[in-house]
C-alpha atoms as a PDB file:
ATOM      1  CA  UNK A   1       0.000   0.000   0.000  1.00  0.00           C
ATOM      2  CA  UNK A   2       3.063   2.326   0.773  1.00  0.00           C
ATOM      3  CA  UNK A   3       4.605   1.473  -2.687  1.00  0.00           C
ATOM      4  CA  UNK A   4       0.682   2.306  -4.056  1.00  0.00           C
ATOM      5  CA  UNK A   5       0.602   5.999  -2.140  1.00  0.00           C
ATOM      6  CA  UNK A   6       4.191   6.479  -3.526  1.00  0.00           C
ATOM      7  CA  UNK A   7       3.313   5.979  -7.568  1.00  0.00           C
ATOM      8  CA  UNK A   8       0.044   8.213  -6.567  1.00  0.00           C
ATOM      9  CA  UNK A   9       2.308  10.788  -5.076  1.00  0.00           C
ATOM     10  CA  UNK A  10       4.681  10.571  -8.289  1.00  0.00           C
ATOM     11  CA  UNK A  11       2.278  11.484 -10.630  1.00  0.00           C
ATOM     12  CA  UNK A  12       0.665  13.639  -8.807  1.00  0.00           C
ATOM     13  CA  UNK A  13       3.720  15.873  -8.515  1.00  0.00           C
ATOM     14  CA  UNK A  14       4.017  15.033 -12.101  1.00  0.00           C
ATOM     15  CA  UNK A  15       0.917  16.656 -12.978  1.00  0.00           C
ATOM     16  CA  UNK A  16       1.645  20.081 -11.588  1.00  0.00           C
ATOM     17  CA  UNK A  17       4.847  20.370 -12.612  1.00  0.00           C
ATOM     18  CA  UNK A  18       4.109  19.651 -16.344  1.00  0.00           C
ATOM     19  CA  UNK A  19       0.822  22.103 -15.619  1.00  0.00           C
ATOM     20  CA  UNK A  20       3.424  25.013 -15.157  1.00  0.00           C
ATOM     21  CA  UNK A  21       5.320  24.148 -17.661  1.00  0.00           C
ATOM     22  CA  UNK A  22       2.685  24.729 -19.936  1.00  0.00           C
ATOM     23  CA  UNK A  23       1.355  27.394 -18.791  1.00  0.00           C
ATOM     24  CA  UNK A  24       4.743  28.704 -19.070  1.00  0.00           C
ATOM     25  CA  UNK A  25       5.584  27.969 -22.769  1.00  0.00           C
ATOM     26  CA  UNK A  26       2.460  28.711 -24.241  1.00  0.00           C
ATOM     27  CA  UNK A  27       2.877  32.199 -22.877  1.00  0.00           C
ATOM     28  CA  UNK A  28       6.378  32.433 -23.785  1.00  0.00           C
ATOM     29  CA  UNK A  29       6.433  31.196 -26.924  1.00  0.00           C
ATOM     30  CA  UNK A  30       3.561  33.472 -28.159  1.00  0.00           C
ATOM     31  CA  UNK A  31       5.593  36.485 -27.054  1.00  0.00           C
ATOM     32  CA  UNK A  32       8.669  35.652 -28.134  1.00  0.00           C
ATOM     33  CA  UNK A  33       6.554  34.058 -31.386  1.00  0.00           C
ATOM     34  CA  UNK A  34       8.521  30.724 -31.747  1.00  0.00           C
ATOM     35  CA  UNK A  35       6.580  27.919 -32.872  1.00  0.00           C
ATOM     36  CA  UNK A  36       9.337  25.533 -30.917  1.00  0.00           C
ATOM     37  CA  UNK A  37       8.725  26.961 -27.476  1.00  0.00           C
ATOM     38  CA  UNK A  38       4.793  26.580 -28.122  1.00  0.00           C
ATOM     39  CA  UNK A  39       5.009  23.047 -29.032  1.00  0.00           C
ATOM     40  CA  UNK A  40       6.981  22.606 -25.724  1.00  0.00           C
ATOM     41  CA  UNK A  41       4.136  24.332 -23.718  1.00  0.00           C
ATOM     42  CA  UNK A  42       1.512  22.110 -26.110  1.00  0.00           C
ATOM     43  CA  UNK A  43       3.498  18.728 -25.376  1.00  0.00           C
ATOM     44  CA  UNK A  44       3.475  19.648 -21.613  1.00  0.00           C
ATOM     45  CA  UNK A  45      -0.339  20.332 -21.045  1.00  0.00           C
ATOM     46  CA  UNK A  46      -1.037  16.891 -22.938  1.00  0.00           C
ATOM     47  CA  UNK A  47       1.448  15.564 -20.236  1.00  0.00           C
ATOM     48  CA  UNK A  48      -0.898  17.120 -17.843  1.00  0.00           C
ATOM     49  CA  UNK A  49      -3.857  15.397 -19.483  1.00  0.00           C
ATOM     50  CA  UNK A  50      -1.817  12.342 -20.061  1.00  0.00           C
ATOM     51  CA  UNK A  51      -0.794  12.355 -16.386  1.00  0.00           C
ATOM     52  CA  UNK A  52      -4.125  12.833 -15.011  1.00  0.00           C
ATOM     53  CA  UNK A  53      -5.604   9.909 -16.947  1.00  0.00           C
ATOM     54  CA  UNK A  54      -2.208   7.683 -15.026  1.00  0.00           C
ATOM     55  CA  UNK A  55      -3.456   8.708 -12.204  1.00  0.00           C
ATOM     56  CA  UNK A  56      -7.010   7.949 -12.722  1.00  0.00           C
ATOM     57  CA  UNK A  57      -5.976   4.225 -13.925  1.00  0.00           C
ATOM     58  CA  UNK A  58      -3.766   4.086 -11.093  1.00  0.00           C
ATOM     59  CA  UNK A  59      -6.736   4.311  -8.450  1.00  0.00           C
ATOM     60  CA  UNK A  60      -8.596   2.147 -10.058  1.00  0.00           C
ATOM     61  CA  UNK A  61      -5.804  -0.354 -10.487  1.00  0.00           C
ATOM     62  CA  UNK A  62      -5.708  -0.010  -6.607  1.00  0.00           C
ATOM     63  CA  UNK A  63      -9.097  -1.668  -5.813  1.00  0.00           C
ATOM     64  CA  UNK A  64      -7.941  -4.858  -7.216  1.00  0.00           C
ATOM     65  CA  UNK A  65      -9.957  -7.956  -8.566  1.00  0.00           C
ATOM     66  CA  UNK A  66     -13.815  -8.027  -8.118  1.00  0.00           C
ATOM     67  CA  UNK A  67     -17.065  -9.189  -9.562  1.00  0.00           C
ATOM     68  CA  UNK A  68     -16.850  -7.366 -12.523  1.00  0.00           C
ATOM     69  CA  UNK A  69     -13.281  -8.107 -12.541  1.00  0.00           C
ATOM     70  CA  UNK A  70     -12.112 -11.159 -11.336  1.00  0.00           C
ATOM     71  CA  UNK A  71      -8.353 -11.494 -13.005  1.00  0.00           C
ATOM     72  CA  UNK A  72      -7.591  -7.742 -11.122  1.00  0.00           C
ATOM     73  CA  UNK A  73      -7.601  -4.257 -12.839  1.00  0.00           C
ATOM     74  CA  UNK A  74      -3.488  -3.900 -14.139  1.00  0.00           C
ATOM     75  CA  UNK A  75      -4.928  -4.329 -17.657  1.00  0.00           C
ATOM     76  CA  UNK A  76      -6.096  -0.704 -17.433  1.00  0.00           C
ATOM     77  CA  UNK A  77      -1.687   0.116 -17.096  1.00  0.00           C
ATOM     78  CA  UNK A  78      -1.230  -1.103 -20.569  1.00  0.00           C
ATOM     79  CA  UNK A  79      -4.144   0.723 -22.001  1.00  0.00           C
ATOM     80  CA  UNK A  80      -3.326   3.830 -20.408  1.00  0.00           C
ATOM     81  CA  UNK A  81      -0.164   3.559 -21.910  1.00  0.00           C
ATOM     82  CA  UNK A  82      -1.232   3.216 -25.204  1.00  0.00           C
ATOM     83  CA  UNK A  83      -3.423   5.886 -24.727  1.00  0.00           C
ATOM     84  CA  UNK A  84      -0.703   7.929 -23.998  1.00  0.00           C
ATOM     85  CA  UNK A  85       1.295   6.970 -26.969  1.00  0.00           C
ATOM     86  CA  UNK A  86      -1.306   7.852 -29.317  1.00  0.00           C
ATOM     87  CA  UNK A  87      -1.596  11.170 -28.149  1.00  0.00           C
ATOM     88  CA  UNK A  88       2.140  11.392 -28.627  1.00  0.00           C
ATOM     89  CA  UNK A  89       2.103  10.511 -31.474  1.00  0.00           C
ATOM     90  CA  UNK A  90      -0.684  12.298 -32.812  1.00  0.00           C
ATOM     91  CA  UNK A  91       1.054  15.761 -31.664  1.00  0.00           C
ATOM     92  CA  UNK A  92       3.759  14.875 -33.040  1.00  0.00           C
ATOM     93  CA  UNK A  93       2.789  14.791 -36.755  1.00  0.00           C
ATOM     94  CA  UNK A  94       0.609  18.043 -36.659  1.00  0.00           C
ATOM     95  CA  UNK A  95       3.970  19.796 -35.028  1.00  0.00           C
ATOM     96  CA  UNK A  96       6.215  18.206 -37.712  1.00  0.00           C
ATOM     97  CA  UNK A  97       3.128  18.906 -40.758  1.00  0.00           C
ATOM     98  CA  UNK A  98       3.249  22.579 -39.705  1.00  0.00           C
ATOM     99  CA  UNK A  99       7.043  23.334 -39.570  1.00  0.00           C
ATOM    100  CA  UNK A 100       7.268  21.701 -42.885  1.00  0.00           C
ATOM    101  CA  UNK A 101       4.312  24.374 -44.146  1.00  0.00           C
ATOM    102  CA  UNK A 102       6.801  26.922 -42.398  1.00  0.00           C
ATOM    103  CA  UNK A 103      10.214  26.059 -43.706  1.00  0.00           C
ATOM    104  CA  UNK A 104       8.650  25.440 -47.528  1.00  0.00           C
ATOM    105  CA  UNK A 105       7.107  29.461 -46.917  1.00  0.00           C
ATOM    106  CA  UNK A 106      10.251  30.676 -45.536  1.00  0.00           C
ATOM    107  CA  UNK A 107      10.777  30.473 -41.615  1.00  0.00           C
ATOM    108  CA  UNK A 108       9.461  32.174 -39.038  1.00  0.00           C
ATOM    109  CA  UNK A 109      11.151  35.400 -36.852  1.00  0.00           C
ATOM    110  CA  UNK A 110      11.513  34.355 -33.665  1.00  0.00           C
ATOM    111  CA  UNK A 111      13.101  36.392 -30.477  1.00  0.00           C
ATOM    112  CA  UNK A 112      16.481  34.404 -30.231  1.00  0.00           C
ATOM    113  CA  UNK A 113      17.288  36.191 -26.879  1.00  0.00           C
ATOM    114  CA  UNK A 114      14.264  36.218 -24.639  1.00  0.00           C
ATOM    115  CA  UNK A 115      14.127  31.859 -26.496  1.00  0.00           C
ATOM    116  CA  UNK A 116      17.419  31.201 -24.924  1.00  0.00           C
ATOM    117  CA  UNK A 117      16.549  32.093 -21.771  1.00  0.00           C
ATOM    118  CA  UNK A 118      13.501  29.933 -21.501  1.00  0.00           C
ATOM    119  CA  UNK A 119      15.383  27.114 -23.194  1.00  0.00           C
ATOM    120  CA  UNK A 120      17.845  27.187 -20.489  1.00  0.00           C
ATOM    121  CA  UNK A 121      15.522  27.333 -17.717  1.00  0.00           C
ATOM    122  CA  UNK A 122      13.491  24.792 -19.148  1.00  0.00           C
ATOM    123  CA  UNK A 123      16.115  22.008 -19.932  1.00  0.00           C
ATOM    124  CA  UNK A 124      17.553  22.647 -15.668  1.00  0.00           C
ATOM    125  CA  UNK A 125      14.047  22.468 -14.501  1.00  0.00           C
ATOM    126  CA  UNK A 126      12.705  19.584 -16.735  1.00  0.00           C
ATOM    127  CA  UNK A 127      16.115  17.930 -16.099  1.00  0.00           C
ATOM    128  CA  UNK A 128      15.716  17.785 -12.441  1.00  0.00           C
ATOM    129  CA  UNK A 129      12.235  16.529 -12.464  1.00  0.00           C
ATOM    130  CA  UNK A 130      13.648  13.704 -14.748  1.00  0.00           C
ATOM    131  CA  UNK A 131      16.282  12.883 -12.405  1.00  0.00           C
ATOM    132  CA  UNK A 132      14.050  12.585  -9.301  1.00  0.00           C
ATOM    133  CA  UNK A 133      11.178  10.530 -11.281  1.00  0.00           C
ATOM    134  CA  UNK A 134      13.924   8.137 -12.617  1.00  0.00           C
ATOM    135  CA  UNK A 135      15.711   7.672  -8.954  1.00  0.00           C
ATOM    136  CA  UNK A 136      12.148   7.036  -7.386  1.00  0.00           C
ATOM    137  CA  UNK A 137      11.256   4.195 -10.197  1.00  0.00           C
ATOM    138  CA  UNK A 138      13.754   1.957  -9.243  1.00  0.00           C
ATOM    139  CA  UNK A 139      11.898   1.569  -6.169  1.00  0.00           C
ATOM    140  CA  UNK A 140       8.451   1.758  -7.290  1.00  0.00           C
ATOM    141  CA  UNK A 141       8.953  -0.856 -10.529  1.00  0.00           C
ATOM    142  CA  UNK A 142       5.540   0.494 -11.757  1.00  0.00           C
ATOM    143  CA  UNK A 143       5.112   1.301 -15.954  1.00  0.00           C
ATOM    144  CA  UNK A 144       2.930   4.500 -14.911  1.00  0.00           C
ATOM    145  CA  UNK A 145       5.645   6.112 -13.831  1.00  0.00           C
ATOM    146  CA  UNK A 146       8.557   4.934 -15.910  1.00  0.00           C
ATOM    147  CA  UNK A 147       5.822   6.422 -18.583  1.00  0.00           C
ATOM    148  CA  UNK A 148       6.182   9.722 -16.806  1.00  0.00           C
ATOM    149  CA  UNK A 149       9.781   9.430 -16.559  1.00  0.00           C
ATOM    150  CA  UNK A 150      10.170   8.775 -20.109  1.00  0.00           C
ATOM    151  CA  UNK A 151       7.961  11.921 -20.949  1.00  0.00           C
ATOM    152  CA  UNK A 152      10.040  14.374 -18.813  1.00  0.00           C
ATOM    153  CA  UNK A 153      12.909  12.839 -20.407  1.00  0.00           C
ATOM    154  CA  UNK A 154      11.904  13.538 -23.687  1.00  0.00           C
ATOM    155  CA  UNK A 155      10.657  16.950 -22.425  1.00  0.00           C
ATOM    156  CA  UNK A 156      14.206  17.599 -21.073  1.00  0.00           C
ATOM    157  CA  UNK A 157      16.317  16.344 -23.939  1.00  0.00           C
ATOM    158  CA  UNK A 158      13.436  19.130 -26.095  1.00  0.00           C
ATOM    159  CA  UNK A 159      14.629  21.768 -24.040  1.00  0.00           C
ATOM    160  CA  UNK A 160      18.422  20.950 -24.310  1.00  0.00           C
ATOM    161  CA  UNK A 161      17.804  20.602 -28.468  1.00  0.00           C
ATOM    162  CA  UNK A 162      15.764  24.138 -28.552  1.00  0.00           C
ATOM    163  CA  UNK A 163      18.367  25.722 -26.524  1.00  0.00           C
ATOM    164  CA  UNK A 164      21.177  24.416 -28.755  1.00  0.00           C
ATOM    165  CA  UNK A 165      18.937  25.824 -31.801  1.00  0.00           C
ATOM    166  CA  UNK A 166      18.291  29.026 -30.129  1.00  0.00           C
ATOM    167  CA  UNK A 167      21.849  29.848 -28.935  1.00  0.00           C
ATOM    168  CA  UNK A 168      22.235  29.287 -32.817  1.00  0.00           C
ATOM    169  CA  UNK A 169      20.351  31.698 -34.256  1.00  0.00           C
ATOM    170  CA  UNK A 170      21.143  34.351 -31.765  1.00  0.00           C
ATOM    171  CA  UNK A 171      24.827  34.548 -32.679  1.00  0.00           C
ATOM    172  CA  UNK A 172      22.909  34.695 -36.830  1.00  0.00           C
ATOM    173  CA  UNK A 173      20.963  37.450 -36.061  1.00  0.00           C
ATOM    174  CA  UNK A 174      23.447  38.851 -34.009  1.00  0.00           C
ATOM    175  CA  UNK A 175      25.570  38.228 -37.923  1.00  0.00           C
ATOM    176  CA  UNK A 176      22.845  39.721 -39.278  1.00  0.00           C
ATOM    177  CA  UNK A 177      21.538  36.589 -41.246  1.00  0.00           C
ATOM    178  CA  UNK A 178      18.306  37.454 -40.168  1.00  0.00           C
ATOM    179  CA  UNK A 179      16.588  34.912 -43.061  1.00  0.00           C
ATOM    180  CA  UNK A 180      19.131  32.219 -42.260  1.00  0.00           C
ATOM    181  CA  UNK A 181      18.001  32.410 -38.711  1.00  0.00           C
ATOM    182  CA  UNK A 182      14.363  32.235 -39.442  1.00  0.00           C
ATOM    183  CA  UNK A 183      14.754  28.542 -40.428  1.00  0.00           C
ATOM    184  CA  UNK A 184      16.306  27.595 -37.279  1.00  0.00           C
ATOM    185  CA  UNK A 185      13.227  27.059 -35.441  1.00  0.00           C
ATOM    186  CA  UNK A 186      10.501  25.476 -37.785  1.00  0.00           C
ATOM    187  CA  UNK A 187      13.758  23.377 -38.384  1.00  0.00           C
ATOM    188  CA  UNK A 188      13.830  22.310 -34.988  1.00  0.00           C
ATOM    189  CA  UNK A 189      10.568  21.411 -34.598  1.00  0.00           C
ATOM    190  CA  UNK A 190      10.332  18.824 -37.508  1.00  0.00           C
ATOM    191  CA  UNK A 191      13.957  17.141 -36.312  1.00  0.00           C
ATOM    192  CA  UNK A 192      12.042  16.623 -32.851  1.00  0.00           C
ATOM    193  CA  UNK A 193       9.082  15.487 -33.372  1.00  0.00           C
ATOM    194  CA  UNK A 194      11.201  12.670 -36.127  1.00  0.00           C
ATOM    195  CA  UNK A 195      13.191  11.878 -33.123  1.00  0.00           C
ATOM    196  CA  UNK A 196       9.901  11.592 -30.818  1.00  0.00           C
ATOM    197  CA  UNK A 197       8.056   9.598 -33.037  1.00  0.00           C
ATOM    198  CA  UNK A 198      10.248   6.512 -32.008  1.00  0.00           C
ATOM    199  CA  UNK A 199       9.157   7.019 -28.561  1.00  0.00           C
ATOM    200  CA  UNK A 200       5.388   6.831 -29.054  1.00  0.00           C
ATOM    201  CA  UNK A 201       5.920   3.658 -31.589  1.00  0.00           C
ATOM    202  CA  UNK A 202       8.198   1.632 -28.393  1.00  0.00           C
ATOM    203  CA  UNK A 203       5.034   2.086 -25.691  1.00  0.00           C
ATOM    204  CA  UNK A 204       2.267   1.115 -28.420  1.00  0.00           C
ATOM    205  CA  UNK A 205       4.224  -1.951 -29.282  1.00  0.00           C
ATOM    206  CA  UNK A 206       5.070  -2.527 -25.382  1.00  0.00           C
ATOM    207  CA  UNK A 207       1.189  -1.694 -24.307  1.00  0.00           C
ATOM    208  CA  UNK A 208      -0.339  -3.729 -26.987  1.00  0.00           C
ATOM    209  CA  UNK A 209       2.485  -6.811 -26.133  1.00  0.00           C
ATOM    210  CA  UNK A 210       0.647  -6.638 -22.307  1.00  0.00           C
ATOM    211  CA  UNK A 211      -2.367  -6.110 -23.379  1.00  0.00           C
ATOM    212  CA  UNK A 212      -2.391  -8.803 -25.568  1.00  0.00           C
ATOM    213  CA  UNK A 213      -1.167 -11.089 -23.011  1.00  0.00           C
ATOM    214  CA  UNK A 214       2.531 -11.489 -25.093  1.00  0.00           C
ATOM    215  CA  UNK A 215       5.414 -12.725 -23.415  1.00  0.00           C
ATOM    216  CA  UNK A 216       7.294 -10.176 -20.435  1.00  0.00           C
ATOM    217  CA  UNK A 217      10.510  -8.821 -21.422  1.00  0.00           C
ATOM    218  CA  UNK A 218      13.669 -11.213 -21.977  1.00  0.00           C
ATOM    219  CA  UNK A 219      15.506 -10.305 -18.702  1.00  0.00           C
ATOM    220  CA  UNK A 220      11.915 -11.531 -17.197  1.00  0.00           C
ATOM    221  CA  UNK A 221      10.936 -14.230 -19.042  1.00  0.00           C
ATOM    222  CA  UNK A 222      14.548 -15.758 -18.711  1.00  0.00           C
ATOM    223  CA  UNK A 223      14.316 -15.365 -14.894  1.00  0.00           C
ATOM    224  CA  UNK A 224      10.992 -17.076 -14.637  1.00  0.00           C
ATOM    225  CA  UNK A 225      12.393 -20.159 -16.584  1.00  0.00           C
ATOM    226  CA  UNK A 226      15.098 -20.340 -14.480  1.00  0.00           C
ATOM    227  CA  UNK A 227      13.230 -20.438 -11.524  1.00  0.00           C
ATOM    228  CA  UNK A 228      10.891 -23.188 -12.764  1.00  0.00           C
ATOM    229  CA  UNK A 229      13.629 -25.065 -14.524  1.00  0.00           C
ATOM    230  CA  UNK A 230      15.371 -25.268 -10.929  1.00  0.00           C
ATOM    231  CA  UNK A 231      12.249 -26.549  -9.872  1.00  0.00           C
ATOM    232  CA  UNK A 232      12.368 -29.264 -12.199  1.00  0.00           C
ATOM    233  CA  UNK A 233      15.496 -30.474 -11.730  1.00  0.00           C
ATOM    234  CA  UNK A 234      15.243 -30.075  -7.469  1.00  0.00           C
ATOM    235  CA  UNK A 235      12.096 -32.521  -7.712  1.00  0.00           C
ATOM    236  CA  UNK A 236      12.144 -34.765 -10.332  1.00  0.00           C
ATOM    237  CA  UNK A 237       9.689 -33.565 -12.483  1.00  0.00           C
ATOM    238  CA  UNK A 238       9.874 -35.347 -15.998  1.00  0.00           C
ATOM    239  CA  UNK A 239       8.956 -32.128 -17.774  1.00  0.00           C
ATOM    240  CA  UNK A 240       7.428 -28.621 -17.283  1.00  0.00           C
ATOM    241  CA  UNK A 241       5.419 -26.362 -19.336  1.00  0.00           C
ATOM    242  CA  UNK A 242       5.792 -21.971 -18.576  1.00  0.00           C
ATOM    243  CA  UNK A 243       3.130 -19.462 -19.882  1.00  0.00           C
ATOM    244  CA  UNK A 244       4.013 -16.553 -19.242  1.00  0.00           C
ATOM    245  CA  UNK A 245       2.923 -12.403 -19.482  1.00  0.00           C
ATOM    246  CA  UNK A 246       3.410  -8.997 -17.843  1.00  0.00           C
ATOM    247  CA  UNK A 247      -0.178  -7.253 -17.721  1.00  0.00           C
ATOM    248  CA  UNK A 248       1.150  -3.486 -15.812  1.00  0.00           C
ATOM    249  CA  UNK A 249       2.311  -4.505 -12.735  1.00  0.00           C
ATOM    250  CA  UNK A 250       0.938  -8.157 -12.398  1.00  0.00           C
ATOM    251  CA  UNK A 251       3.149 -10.882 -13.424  1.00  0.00           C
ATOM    252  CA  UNK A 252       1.233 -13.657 -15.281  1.00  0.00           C
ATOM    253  CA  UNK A 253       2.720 -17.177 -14.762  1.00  0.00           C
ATOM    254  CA  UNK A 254       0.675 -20.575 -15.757  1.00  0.00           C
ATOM    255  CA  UNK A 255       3.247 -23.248 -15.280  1.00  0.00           C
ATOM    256  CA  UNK A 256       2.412 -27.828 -15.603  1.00  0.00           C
ATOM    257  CA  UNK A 257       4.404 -29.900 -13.698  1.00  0.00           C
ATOM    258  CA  UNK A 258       4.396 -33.154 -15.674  1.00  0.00           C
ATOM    259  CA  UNK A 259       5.035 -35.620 -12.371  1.00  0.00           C
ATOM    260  CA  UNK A 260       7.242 -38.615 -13.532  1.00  0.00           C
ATOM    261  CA  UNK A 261       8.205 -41.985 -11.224  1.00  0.00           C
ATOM    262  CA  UNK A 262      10.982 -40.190  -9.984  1.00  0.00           C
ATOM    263  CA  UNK A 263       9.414 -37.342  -8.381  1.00  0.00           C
ATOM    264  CA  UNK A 264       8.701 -37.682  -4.306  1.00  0.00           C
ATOM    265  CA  UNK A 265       6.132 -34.923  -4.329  1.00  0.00           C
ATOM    266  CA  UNK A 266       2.660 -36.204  -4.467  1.00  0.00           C
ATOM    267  CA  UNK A 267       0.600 -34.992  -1.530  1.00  0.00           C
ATOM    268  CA  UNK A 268      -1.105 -31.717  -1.447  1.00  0.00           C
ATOM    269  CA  UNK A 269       0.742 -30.233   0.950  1.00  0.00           C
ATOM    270  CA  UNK A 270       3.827 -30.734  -1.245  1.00  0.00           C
ATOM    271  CA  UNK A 271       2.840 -29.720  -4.096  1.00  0.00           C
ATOM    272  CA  UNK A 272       1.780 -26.410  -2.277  1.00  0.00           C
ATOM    273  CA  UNK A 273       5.001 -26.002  -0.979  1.00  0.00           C
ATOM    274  CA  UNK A 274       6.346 -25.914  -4.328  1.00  0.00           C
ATOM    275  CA  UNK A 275       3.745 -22.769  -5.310  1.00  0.00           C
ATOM    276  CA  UNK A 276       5.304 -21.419  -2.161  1.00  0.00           C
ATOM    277  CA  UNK A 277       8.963 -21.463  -3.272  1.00  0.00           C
ATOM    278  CA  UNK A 278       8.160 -19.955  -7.067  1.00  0.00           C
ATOM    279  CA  UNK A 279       6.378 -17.066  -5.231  1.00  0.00           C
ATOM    280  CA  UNK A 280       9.623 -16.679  -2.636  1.00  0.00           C
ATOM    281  CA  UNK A 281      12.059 -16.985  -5.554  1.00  0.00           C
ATOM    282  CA  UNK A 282      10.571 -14.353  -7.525  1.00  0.00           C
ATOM    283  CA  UNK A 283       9.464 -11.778  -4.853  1.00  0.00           C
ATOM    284  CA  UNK A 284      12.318  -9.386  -5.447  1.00  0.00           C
ATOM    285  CA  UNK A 285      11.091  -8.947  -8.985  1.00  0.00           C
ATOM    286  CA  UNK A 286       8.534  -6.445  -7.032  1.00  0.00           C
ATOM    287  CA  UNK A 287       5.426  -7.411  -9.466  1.00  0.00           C
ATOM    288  CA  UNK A 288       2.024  -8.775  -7.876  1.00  0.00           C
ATOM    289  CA  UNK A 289       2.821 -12.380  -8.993  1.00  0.00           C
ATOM    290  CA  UNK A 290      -0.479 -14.330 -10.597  1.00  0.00           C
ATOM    291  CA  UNK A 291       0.258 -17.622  -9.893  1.00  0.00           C
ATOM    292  CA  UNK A 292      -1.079 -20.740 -11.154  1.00  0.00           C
ATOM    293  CA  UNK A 293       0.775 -23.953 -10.774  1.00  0.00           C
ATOM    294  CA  UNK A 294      -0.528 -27.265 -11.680  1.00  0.00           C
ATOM    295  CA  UNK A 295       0.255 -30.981 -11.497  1.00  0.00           C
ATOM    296  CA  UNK A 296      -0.565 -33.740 -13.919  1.00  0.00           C
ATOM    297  CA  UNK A 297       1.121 -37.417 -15.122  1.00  0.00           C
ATOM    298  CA  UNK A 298      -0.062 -37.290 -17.958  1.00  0.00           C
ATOM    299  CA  UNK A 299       1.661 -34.414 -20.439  1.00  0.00           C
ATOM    300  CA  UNK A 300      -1.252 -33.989 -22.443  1.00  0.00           C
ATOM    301  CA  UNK A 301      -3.162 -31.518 -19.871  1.00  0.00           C
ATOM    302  CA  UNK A 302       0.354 -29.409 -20.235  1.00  0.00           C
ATOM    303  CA  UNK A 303       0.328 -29.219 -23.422  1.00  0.00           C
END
């Protein structure tokens, strides 16, 4: 329940801080009339949007199974994060379709000195929310907020591109290659939102892997076989057969034991204790483990 209050928390201070951010840029980057800061303030209040709707799913993820849902809730992780990478994604490609419109009509006069300012403020303060979000998620292990993380990361590594750009066409106008400098920022805005578009693509194809009930990463699915291939060997078992998923923060695992004439476990009680040491072997993973073990002699019911 702590670790629960903590990912609340997390977003929650996510929320806000992407709410000023906005709030921020928008303002900014209509007075200072560059297209780059505005998409900045425009990607930030979706974050807000985006953030609230974690935090939404996360509540709900917190009451757990029921009538209505008897497998649990953690589906609702995966979904949000698809959510969230359509929305990404979607922003995106109207950003990059209307600096294209802007280079091909000649650039846009921006304010290169009031742009670096914000671009430096913006990459410290984004860069320190990134830092604290990342150091908190080890602990945490939950995809809602390694989605947040990755969004102020992308949000920080914008500000550090725009500030590069706009320290650029300061020292043109400052040459007085006034036109030259008009490309800079349409320019900038297309090469981000290229470079963001990867991000979006990685959490569809990771929300519609859990959603669809796909195997969990390598690093996890190798650990699970290990663990149950131990098993095997420690009691005799003639063979075993692993099904397994990641669904948010619920680990899926349907394993057979295929019971052979060697193996001495064949009361209840053993066979529970076996369920006991796959859920003590994998508890440092820090997922709610979904556990169903079962025991046949005949392979065919594995299969």
């Amino acid at each position: 329940m702590n670790n629960s209050r903590t990912v609340g928390r997390l977003i929650l201070l996510s929320v806000w801080a992407a709410l000023f951010w906005a709030v921020l840029a928008i303002g900014w980057g209509l007075a200072v009339q560059s297209q780059m800061i505005v998409f900045d303030g425009l990607y930030s209040f979706i974050s807000v949007l985006l953030s609230l709707l974690s935090l939404l799913a996360h509540r709900i993820i917190r009451k757990g199974e029921s009538k209505h849902f008897p497998f649990g809730r953690d589906v609702l992780e995966p979904l949000t994060i698809i959510v969230k990478a359509v929305a990404i994604g979607a922003l995106c490609v109207y950003a990059l379709t209307v600096a294209v419109m802007d280079l091909l009509s000649g650039g846009r006069e921006v304010d290169a000195g009031w742009a670096v300012v914000y671009a430096a403020a913006a990459t410290v303060g984004c860069g320190l929310i990134t830092a604290y979000l990342h150091r908190k998620q080890r602990t945490v292990r939950s995809d809602l907020v390694r989605a947040e993380t990755t969004q102020w990361l992308m949000d920080t590594v914008l500000s550090a591109g725009v500030l590069i750009g706009f320290i650029v066409a300061f020292v043109l106008q400052r040459q007085g290659n006034d036109a030259v400098a008009a490309y800079v920022d349409p320019a900038m805005v297309a090469m981000v939102c290229l470079l963001f578009l990867a991000m979006p693509v990685r959490l569809l194809i990771q929300g519609f892997r859990e959603v669809l009930l796909m195997p969990p990463p390598a690093e996890l699915e190798t650990r699970v076989r290990e663990c149950v291939d131990s098993l095997e060997r420690r009691h005799g078992f003639a063979d075993t057969f692993l099904r397994s998923a990641k669904v948010g923060g619920q680990l899926v695992i349907e394993v057979d034991f295929v019971v052979g004439p060697d193996t001495p476990a064949r009361s209840v009680e053993a066979l529970d204790g076996i369920r006991q040491e796959i859920t003590d072997e994998l508890a440092d993973l820090g997922y709610d483990l979904w556990l169903s073990a079962s025991f046949t002699a005949e392979p065919r019911w594995a299969e």
